[in-house]
Protein backbone atom coordinates (compact mmCIF):
# COMPACT_ATOMS: atom_id res chain seq x y z
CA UNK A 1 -3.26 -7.46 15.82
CA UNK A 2 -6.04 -8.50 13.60
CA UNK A 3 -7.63 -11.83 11.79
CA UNK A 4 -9.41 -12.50 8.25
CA UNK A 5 -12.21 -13.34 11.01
CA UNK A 6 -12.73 -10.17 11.96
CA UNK A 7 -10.86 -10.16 15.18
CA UNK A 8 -8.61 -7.37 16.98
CA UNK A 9 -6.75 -7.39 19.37
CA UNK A 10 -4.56 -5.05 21.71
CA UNK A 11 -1.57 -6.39 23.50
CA UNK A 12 0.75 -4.83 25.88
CA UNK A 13 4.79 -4.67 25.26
CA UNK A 14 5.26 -6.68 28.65
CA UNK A 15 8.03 -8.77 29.32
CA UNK A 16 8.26 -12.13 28.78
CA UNK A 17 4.67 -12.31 28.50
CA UNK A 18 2.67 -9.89 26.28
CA UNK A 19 -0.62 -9.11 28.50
CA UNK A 20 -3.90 -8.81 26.46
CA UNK A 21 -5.18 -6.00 26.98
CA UNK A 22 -8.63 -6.02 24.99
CA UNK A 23 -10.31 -7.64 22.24
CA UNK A 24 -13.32 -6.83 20.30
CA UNK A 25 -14.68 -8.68 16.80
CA UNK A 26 -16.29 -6.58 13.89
CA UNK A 27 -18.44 -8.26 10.78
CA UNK A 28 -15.91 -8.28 7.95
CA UNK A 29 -13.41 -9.51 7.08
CA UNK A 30 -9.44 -7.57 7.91
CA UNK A 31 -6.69 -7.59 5.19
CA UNK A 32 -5.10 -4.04 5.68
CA UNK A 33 -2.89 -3.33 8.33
CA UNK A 34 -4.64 -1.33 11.21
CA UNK A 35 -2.89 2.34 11.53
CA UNK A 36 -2.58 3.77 15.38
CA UNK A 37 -1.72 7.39 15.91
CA UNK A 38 -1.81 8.58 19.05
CA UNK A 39 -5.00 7.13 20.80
CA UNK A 40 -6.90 6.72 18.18
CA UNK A 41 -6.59 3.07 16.02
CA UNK A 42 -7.90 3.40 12.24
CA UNK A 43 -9.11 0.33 10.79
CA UNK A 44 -10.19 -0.73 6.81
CA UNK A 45 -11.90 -3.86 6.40
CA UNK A 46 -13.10 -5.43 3.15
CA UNK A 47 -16.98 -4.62 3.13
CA UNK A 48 -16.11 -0.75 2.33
CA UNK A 49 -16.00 0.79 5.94
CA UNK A 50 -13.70 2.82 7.46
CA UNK A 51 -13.39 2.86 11.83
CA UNK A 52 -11.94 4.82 14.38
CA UNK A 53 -11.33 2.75 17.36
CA UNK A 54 -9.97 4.02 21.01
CA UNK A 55 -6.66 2.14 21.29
CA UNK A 56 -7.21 2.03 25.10
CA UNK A 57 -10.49 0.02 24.97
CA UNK A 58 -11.40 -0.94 21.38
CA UNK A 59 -14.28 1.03 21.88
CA UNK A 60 -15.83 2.42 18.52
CA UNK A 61 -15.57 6.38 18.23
CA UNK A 62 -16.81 6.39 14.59
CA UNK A 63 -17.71 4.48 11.19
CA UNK A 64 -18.02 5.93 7.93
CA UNK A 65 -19.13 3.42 5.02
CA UNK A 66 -18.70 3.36 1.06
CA UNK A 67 -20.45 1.06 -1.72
CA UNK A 68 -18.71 -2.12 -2.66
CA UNK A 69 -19.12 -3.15 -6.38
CA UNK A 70 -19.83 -6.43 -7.30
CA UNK A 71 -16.15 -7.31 -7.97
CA UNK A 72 -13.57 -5.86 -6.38
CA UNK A 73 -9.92 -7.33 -5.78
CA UNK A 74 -9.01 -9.42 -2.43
CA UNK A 75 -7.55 -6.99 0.13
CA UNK A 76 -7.39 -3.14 0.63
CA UNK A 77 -4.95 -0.44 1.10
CA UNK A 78 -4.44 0.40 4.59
CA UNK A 79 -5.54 4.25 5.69
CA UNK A 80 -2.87 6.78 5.95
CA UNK A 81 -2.53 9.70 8.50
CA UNK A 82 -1.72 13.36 8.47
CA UNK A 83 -2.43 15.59 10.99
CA UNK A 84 -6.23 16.06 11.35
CA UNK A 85 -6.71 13.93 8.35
CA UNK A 86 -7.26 10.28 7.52
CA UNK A 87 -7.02 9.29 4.26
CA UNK A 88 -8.58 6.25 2.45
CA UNK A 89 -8.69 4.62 -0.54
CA UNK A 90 -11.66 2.38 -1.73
CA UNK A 91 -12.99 -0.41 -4.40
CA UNK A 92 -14.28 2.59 -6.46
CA UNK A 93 -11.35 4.74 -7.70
CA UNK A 94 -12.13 6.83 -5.05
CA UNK A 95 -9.48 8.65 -2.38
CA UNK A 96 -11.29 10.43 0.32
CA UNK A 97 -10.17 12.40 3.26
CA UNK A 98 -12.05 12.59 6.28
CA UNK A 99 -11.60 14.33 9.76
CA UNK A 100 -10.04 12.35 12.36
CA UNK A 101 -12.40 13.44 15.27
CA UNK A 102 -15.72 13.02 13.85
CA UNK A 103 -14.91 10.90 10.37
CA UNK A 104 -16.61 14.03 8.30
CA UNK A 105 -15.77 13.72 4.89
CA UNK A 106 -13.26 17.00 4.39
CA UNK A 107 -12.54 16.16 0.30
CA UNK A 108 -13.32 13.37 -2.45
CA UNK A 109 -10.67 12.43 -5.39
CA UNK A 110 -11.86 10.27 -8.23
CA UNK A 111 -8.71 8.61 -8.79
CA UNK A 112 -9.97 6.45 -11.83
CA UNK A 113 -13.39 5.97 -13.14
CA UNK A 114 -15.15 2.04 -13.85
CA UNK A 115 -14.92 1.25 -17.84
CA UNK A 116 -16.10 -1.76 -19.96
CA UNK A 117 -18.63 -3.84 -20.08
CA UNK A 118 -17.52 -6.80 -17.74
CA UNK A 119 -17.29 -6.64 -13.96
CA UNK A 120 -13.56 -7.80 -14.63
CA UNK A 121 -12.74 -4.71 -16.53
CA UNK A 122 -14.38 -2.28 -14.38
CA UNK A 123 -12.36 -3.13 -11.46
CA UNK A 124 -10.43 0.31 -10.42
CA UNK A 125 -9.67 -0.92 -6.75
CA UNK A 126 -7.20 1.51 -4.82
CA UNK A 127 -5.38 -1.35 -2.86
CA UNK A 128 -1.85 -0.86 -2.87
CA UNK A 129 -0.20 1.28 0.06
CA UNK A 130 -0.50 5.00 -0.66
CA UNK A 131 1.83 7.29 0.21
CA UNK A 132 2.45 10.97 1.29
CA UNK A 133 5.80 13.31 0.85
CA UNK A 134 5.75 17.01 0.72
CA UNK A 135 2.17 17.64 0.96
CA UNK A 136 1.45 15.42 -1.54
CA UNK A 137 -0.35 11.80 -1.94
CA UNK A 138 0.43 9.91 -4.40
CA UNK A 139 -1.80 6.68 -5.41
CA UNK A 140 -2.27 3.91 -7.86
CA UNK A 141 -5.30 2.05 -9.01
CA UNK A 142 -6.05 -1.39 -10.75
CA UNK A 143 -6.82 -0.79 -14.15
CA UNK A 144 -6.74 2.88 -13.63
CA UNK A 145 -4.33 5.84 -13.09
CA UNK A 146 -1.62 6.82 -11.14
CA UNK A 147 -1.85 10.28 -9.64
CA UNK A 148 -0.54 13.21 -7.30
CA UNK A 149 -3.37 14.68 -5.45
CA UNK A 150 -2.72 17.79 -2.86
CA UNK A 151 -2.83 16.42 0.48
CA UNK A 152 -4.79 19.37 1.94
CA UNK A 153 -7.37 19.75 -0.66
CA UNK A 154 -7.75 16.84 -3.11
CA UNK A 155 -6.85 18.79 -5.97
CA UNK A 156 -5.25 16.46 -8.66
CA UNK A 157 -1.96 17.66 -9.50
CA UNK A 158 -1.42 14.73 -12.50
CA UNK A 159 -2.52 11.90 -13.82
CA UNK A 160 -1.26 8.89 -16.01
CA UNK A 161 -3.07 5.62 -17.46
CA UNK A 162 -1.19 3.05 -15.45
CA UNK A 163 -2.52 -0.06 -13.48
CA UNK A 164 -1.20 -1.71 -10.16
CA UNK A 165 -2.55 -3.02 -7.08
CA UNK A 166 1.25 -3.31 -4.84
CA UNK A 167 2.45 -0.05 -2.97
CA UNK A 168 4.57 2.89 -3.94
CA UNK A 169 8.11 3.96 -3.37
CA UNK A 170 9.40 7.27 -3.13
CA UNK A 171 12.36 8.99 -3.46
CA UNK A 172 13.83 12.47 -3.92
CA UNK A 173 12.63 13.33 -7.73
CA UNK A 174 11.03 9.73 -8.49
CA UNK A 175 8.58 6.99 -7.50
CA UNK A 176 8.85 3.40 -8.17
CA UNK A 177 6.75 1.03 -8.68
CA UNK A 178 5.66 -2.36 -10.55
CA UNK A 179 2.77 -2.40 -12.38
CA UNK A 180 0.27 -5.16 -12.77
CA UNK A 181 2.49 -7.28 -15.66
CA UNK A 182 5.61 -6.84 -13.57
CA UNK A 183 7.53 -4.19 -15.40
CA UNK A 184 8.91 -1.94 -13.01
CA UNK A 185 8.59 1.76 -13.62
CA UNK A 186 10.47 4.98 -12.24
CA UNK A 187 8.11 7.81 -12.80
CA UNK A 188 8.84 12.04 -12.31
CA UNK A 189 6.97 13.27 -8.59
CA UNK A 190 6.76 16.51 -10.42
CA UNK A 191 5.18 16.14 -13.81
CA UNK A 192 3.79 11.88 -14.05
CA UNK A 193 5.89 11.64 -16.68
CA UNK A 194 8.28 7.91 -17.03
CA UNK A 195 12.22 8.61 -16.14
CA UNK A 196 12.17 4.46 -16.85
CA UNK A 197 10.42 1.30 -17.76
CA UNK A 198 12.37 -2.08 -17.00
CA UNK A 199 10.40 -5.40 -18.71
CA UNK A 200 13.17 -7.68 -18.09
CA UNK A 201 10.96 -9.01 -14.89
CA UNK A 202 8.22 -9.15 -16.90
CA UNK A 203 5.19 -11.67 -15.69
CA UNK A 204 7.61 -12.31 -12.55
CA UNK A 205 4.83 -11.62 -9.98
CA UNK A 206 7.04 -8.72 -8.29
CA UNK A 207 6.42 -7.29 -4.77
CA UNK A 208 6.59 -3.39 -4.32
CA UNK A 209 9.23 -2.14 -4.55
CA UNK A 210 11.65 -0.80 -1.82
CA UNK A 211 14.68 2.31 -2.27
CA UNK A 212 18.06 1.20 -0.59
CA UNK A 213 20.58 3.66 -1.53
CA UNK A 214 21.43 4.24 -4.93
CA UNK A 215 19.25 0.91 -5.98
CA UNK A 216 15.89 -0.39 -6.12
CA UNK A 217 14.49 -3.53 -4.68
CA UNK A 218 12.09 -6.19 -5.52
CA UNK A 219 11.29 -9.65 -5.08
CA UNK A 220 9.68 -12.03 -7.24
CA UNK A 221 8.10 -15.79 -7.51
CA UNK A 222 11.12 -18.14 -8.13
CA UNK A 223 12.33 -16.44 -4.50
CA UNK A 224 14.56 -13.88 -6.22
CA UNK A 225 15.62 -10.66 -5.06
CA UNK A 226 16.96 -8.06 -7.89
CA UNK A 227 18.45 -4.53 -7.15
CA UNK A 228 18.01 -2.13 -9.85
CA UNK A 229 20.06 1.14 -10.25
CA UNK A 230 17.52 3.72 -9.22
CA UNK A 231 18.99 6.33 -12.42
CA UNK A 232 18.51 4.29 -15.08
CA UNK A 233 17.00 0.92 -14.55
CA UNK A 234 19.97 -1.17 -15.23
CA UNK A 235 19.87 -4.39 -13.36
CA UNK A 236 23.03 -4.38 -10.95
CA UNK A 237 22.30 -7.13 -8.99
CA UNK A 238 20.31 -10.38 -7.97
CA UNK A 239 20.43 -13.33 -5.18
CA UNK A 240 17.88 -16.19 -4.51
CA UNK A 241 16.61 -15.80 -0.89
CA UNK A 242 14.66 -19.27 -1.13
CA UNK A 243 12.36 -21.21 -3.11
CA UNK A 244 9.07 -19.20 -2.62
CA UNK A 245 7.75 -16.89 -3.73
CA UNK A 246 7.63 -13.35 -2.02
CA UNK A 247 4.55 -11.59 -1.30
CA UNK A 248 5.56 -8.56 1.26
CA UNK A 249 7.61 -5.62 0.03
CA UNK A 250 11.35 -5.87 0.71
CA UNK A 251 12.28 -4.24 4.22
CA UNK A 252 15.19 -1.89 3.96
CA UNK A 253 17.13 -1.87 7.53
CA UNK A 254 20.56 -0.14 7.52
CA UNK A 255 22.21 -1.77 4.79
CA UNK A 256 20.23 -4.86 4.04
CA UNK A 257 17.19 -6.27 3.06
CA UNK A 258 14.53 -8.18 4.76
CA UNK A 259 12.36 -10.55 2.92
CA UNK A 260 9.44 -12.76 3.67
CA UNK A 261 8.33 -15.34 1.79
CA UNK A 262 4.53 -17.44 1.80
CA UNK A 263 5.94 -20.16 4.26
CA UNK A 264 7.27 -17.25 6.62
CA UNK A 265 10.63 -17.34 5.64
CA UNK A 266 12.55 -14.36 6.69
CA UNK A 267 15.54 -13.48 4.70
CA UNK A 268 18.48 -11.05 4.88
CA UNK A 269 20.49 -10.09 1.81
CA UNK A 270 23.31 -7.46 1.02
CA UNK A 271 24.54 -6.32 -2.48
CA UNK A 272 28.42 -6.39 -2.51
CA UNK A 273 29.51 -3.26 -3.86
């Protein structure tokens, strides 16, 4: 586990008790979930560095840094794994892959590039979750693009204007995901291009998104939770979950959902068919 003070901390899966096994405290602040594969424990934190910890002492096997601009967005997208490769995305539009053992930098993407004259409209931060299918990563920035980069090389397959901070959903031909104004789009894996746009959520504050079947699932600020049909957009279905709003992307388990809202109120919903 891990604190906006810089704290983490190991625990075993004991019964009753958890037993802590080790704890250790770095200089920055932690809002990305930590990623452990194997024995290895990969860690962003918000002043642009990257770590590789050893998950059975929290001892520090590497640290690779990158430039934070002025202004950058609150939080981070957490690192993603893939065989020798850990990939990261940071405050400058910037996706880079680097080798697990030694935290060599492998490849560098340029994901979107800072424009305009304000720190405000040069933020490009690559915060929302990332995510890898088929040998291929596929990213969004703030203010930026949305792209398909090869996983093994960094070689941009496509490219669209698009901006959102929240992570990405895919599914068999399609990925969804809401953009920064709340519309929620369905766009082609293959090509970038839109299969759908849905505005009728507009300026909602939606989370991600999340696939459940045939439907798509988001949450929003009133404490609403709306299933789309994954096809063609239509709105099928919606249920209030509470009076919060919803921050974390929808969890799909079997056939529900599982929602969390900012007072920690965990939810689970069903769409009669």
């Amino acid at each position: 586990m891990t604190s906006r003070d810089g704290d983490i901390a190991a625990y075993s899966n004991s019964y009753p008790e958890p037993e802590l096994l080790w704890q250790i405290r770095i200089d920055s602040e932690i809002r990305a979930t930590p990623v452990v594969d194997g024995e290895q424990l990969f860690l962003r934190s918000v002043d642009g560095k990257l770590r590789s910890l050893s998950t059975a002492d929290g001892s520090q096997q590497w640290l690779v840094s990158r430039r934070v601009p002025v202004l950058s967005l609150t939080g981070n997208s957490e690192p993603l794994v893939d065989g020798q490769l850990v990939f990261a995305g940071f405050d400058d539009g910037k996706l880079v892959a680097f080798d697990r053992a030694d935290g060599e930098v492998r490849w560098e993407s340029t994901i979107s590039v800072p424009g305009g004259r304000t720190e405000v409209e040069r933020l490009v931060d690559l915060d929302g979750r990332f995510v890898l299918r088929d040998g291929i990563i596929y990213i969004s920035s703030f203010q930026g693009r949305l792209a398909a980069v090869q996983a093994v090389s960094g070689d941009l397959l496509w490219s669209r204007e698009f901006s959102s901070y929240q992570s990405i959903a895919v599914g068999e031909d399609a990925i969804f995901l809401s953009a920064d104004n709340s519309d929620l789009w369905s766009i082609d894996r293959r090509t970038g291009s839109a299969f759908w746009k849905q505005d009728v959520l507009h300026a909602r504050r939606l989370t991600a998104p999340s696939i459940s079947g045939d439907h798509v699932v988001v949450a929003d600020l009133d404490g609403l939770l709306h299933w789309f049909d994954s096809k063609d957009g239509r709105l099928v279905g919606r249920i209030r979950i509470g009076a919060a709003r919803s921050y974390v992307q929808p969890i799909i388990w079997r056939q529900t959902v599982l929602t969390l809202d900012k007072y920690g109120v965990l939810a689970s919903s069903s769409l009669e068919q």
